[in-house]
C-alpha atoms as a PDB file:
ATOM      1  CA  UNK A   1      13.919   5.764 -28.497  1.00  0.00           C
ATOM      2  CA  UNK A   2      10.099   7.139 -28.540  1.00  0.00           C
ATOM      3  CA  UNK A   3       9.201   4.404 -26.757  1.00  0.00           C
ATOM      4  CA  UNK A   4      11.186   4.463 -24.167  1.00  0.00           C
ATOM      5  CA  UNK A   5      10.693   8.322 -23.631  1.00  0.00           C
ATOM      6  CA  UNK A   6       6.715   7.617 -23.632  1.00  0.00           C
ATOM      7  CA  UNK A   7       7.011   4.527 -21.305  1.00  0.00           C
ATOM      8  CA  UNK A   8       9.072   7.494 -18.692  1.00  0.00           C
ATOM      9  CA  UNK A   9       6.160   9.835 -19.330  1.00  0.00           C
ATOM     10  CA  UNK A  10       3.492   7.126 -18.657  1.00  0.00           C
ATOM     11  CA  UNK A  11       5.888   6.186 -15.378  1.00  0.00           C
ATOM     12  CA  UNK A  12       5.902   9.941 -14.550  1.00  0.00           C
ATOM     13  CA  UNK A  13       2.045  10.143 -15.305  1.00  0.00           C
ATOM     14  CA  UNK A  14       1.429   7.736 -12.353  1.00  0.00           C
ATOM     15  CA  UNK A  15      -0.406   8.502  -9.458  1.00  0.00           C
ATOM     16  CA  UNK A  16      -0.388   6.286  -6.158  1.00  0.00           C
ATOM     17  CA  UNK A  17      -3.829   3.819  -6.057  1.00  0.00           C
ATOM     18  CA  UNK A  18      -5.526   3.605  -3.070  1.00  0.00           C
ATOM     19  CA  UNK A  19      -8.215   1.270  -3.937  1.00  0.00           C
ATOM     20  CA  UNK A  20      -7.053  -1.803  -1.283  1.00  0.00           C
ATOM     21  CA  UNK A  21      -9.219  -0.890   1.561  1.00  0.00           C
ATOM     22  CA  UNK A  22      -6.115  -1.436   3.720  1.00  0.00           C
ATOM     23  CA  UNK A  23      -3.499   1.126   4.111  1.00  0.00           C
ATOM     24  CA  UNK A  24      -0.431  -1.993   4.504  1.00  0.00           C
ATOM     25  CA  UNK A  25      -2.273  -3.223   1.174  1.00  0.00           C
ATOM     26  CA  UNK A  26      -2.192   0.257  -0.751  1.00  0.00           C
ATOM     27  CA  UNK A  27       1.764   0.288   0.376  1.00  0.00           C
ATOM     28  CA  UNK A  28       2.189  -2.714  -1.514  1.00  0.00           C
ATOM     29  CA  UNK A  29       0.436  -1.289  -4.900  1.00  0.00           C
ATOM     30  CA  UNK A  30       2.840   1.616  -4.481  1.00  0.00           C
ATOM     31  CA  UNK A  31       4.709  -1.055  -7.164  1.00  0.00           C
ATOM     32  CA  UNK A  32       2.596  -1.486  -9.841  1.00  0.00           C
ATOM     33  CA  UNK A  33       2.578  -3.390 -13.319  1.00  0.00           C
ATOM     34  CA  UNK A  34       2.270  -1.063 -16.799  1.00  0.00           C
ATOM     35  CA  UNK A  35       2.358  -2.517 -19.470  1.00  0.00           C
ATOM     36  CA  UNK A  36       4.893  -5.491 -19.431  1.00  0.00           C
ATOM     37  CA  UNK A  37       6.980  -3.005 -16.565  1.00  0.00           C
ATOM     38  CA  UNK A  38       6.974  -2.755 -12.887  1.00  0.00           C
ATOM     39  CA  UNK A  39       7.322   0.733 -12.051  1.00  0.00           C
ATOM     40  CA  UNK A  40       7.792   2.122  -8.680  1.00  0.00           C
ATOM     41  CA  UNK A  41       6.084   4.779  -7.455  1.00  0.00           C
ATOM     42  CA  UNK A  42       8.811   5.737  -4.799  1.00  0.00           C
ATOM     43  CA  UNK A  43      11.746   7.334  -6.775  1.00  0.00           C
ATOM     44  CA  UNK A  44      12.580   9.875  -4.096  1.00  0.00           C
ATOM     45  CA  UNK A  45      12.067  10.211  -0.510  1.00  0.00           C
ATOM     46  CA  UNK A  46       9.809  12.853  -1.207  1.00  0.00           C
ATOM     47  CA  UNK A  47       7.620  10.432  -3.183  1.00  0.00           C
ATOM     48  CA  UNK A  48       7.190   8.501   0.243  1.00  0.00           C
ATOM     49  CA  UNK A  49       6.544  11.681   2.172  1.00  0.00           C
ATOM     50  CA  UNK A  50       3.831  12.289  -0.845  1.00  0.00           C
ATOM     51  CA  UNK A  51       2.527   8.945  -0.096  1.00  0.00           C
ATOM     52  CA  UNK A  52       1.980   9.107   3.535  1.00  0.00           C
ATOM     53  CA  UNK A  53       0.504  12.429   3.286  1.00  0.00           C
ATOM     54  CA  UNK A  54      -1.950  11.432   0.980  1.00  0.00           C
ATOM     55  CA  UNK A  55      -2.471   8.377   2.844  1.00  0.00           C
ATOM     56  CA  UNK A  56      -3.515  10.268   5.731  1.00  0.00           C
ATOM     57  CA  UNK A  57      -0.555   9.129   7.733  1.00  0.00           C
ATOM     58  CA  UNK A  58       0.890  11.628   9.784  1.00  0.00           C
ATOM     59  CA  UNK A  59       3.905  13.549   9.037  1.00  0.00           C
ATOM     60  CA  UNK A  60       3.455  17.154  10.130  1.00  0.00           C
ATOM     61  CA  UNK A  61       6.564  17.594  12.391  1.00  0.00           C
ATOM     62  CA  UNK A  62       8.952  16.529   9.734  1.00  0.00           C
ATOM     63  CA  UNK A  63       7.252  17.187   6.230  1.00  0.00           C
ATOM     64  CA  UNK A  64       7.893  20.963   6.986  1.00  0.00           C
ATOM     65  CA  UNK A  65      11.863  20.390   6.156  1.00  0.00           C
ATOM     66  CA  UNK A  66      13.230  18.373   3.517  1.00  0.00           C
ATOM     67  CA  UNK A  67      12.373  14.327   4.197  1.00  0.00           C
ATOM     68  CA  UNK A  68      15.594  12.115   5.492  1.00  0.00           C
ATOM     69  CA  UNK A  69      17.500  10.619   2.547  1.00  0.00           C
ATOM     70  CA  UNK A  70      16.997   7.352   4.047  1.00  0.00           C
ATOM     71  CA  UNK A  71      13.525   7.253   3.975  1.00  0.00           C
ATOM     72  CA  UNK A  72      13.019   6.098   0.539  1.00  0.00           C
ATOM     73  CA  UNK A  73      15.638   2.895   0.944  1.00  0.00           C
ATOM     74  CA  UNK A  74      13.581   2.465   4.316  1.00  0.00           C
ATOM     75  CA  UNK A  75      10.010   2.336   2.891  1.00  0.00           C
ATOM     76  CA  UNK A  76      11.604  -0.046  -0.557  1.00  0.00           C
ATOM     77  CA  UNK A  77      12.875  -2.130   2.492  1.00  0.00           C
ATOM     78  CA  UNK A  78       9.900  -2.217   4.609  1.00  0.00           C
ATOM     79  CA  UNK A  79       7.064  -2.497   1.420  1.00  0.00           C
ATOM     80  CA  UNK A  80       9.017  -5.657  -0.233  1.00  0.00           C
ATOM     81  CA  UNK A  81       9.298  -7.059   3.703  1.00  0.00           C
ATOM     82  CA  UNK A  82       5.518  -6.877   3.761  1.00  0.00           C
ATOM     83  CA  UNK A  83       4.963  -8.040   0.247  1.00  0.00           C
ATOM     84  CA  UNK A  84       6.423 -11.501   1.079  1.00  0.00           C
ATOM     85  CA  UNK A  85       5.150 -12.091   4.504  1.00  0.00           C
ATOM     86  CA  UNK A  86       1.302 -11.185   2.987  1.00  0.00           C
ATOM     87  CA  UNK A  87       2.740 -13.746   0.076  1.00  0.00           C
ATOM     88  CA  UNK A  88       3.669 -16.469   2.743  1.00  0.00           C
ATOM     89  CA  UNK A  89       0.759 -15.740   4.468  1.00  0.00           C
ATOM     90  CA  UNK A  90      -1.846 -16.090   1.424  1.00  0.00           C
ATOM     91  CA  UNK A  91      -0.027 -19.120   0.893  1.00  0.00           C
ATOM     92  CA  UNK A  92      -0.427 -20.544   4.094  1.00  0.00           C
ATOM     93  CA  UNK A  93       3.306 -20.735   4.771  1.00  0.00           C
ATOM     94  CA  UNK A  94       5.455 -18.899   7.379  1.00  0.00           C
ATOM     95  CA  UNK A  95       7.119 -15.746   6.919  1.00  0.00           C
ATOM     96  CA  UNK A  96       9.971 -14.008   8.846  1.00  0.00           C
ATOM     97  CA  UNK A  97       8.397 -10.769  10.543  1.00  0.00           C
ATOM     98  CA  UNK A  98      12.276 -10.293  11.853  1.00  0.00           C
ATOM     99  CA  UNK A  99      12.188  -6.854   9.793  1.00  0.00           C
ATOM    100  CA  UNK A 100       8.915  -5.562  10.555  1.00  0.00           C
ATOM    101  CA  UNK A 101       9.105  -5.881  13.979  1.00  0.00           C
ATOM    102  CA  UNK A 102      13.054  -3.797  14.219  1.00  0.00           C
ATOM    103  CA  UNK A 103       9.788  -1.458  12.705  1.00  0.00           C
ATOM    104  CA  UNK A 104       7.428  -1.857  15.346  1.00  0.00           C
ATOM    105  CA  UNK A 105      10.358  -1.598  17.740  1.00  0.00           C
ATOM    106  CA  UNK A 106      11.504   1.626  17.370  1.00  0.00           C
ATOM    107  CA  UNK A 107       7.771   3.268  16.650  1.00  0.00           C
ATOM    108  CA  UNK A 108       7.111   6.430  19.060  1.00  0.00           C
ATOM    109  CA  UNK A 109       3.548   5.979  19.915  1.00  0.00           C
ATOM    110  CA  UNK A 110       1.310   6.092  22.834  1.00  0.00           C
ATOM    111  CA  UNK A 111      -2.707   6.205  22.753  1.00  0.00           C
ATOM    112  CA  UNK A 112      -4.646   9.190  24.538  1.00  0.00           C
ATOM    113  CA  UNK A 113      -8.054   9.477  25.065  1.00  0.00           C
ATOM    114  CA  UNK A 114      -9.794  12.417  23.628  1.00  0.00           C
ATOM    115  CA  UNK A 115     -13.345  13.516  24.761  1.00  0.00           C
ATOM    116  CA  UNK A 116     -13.936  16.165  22.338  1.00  0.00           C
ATOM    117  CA  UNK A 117     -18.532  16.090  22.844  1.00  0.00           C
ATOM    118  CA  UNK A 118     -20.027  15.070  25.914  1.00  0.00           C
ATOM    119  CA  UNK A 119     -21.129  11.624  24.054  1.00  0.00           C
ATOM    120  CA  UNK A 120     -18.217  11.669  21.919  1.00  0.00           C
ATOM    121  CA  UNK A 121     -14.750   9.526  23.409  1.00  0.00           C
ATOM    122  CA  UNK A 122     -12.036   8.118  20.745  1.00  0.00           C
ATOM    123  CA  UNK A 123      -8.412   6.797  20.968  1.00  0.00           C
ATOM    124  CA  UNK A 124      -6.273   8.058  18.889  1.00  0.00           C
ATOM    125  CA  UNK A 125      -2.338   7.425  18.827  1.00  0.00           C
ATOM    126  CA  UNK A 126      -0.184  10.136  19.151  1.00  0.00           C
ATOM    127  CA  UNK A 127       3.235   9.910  17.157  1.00  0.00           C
ATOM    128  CA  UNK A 128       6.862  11.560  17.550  1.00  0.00           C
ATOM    129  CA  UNK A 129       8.202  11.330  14.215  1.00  0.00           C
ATOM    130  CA  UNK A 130      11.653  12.588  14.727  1.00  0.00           C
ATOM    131  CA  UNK A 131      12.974   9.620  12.407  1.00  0.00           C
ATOM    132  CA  UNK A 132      12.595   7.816   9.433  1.00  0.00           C
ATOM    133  CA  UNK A 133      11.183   4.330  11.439  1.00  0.00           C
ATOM    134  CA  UNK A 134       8.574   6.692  13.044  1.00  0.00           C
ATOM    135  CA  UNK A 135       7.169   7.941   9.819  1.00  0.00           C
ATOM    136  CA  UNK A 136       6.491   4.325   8.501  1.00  0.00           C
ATOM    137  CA  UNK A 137       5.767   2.787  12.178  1.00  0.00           C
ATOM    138  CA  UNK A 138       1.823   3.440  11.137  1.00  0.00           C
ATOM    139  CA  UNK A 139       2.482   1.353   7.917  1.00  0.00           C
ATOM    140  CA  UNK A 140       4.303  -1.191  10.229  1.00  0.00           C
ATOM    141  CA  UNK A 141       1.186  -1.613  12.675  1.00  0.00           C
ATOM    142  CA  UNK A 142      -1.345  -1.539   9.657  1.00  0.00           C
ATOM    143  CA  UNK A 143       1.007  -4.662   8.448  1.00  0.00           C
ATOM    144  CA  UNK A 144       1.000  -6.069  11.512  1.00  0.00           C
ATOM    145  CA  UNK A 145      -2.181  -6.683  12.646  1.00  0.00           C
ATOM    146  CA  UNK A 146      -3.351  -7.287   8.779  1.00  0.00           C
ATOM    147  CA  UNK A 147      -1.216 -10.435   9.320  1.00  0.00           C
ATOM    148  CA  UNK A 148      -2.499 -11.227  12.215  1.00  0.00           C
ATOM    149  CA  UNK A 149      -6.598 -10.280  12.034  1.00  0.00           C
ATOM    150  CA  UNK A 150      -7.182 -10.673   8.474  1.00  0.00           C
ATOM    151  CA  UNK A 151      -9.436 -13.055   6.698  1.00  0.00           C
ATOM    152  CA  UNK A 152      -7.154 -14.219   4.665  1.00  0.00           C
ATOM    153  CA  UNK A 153      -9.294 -15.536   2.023  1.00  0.00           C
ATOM    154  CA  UNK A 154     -10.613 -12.201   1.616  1.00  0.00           C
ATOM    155  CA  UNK A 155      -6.996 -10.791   1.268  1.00  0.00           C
ATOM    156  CA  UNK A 156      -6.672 -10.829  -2.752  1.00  0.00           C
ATOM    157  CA  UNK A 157      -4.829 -10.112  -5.433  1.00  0.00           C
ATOM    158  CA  UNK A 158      -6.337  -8.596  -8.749  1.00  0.00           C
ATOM    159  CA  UNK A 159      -7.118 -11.367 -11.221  1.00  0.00           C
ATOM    160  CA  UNK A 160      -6.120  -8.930 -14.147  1.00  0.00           C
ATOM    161  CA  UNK A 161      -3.561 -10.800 -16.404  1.00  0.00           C
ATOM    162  CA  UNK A 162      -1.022  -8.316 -15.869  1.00  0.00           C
ATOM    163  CA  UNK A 163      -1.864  -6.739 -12.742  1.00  0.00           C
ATOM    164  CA  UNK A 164       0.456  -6.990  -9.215  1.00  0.00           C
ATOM    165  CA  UNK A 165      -2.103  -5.071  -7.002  1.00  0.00           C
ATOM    166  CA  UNK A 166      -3.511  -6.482  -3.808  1.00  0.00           C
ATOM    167  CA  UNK A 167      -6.739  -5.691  -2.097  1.00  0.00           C
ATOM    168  CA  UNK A 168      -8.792  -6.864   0.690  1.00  0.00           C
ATOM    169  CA  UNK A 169     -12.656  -7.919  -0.499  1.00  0.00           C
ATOM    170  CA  UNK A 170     -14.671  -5.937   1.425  1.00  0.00           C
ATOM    171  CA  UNK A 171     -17.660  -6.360  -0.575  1.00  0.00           C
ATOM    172  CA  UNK A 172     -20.995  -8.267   1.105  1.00  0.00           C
ATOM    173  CA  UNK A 173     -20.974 -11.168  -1.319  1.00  0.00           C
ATOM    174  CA  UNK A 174     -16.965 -11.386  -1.193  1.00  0.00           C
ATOM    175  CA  UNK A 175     -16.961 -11.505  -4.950  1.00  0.00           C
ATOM    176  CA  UNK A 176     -14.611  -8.490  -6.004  1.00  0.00           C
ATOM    177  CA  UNK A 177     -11.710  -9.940  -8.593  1.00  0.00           C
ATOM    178  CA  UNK A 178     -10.300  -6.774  -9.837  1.00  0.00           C
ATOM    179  CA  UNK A 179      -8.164  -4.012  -8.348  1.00  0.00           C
ATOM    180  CA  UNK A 180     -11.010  -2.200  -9.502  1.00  0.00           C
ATOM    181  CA  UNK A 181     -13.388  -2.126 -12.340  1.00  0.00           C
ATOM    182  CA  UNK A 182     -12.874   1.047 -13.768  1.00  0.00           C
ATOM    183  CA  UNK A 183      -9.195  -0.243 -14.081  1.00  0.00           C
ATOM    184  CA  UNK A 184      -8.531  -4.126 -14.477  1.00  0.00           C
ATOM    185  CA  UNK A 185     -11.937  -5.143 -14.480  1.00  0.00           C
ATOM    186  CA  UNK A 186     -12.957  -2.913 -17.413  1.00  0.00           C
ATOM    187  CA  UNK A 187      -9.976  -4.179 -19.153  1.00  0.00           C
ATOM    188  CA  UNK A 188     -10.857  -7.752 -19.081  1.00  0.00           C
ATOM    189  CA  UNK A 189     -14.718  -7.124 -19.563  1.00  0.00           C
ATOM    190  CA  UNK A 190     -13.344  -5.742 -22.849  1.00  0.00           C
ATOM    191  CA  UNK A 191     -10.818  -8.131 -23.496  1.00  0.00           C
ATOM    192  CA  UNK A 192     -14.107 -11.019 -23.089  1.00  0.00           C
ATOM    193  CA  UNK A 193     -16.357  -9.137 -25.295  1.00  0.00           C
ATOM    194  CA  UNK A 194     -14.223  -8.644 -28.268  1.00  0.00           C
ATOM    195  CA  UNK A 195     -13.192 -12.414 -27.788  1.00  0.00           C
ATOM    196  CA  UNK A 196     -16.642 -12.980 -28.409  1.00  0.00           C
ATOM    197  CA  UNK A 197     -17.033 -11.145 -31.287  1.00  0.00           C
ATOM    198  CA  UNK A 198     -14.200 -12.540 -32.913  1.00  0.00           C
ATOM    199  CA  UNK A 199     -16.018 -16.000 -32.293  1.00  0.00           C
END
């Protein structure tokens, strides 16, 4: 029984990664391996609205009031769509995008210019997130054109024995193998080095 109440705590103890260097990619580590479990970080709906807040997504008109009940059902649905179409695509297979675009579809989103210095022009998108599809539509378009832009072969997932977590190599020798090193790659350094005693 003390395991099982410790294994909750450690579940409970868990804080949302964002180590991918691609927000569809962090999304996907929102399901993580610990220990010989899976947990998943979205319990509750307000665990997605948590997410997307911290994720810098916005959420402002909505996150005021309670979140929809349907938006943790529609982020599970949406995050295991993407998981297998970056699997297919890793794999060099095809994938059914069928789900992601109904996503796409019913996003609210326009881009506006903003000239906010005399040198200074941007675009940024403007959102109306009056549902549950416009809150994840930014994780939808992150998804989307990671499918269709990436460099696949730099689209990864962590080579720790037990780890589920994907990233995209951004490093300038393209060389990165763990999640990160404090985490997976510390871990296995360890792992090595007491092999290596023992031999």
């Amino acid at each position: 029984m003390a395991a099982k109440s410790s294994r909750s705590k450690q579940s409970a103890d868990l804080r949302p990664q964002f180590l991918a260097g691609d927000l569809a990619l962090d999304f996907l580590n929102t399901r993580m391996q610990v220990g010989a479990d899976v947990v998943d970080l979205f319990q509750t709906s307000r665990d997605v609205m948590a997410w997307l807040e911290r994720a810098g997504c916005p959420t402002s008109e909505i996150s005021a009031g309670t979140p929809p009940p349907s938006l943790l059902g529609h982020a599970r649905a949406l995050r295991e769509n993407i998981r297998s179409l970056v699997e297919k695509r890793k794999a060099g297979r095809r994938g059914d995008p069928a789900l992601l675009n109904e996503f796409l579809k019913r996003a609210k989103s326009y881009p506006r210019l903003v000239w906010k210095k005399p040198r200074y022009l941007a675009v940024e998108r403007i959102r109306t997130l009056d549902s549950t599809d416009a809150l994840l539509s930014p994780i939808a378009e992150a998804a989307a054109a990671l499918l269709a832009t990436a460099d696949f072969s730099l689209v990864k997932r962590c080579e720790g024995k037990a780890c589920v977590l994907w990233f995209c190599d951004r490093t300038r020798s393209h060389r990165r193998r763990w999640c990160s090193t404090k985490l997976c790659g510390n871990r296995e350094k360890v792992a090595a080095y007491r092999k290596r005693l023992r031999s």
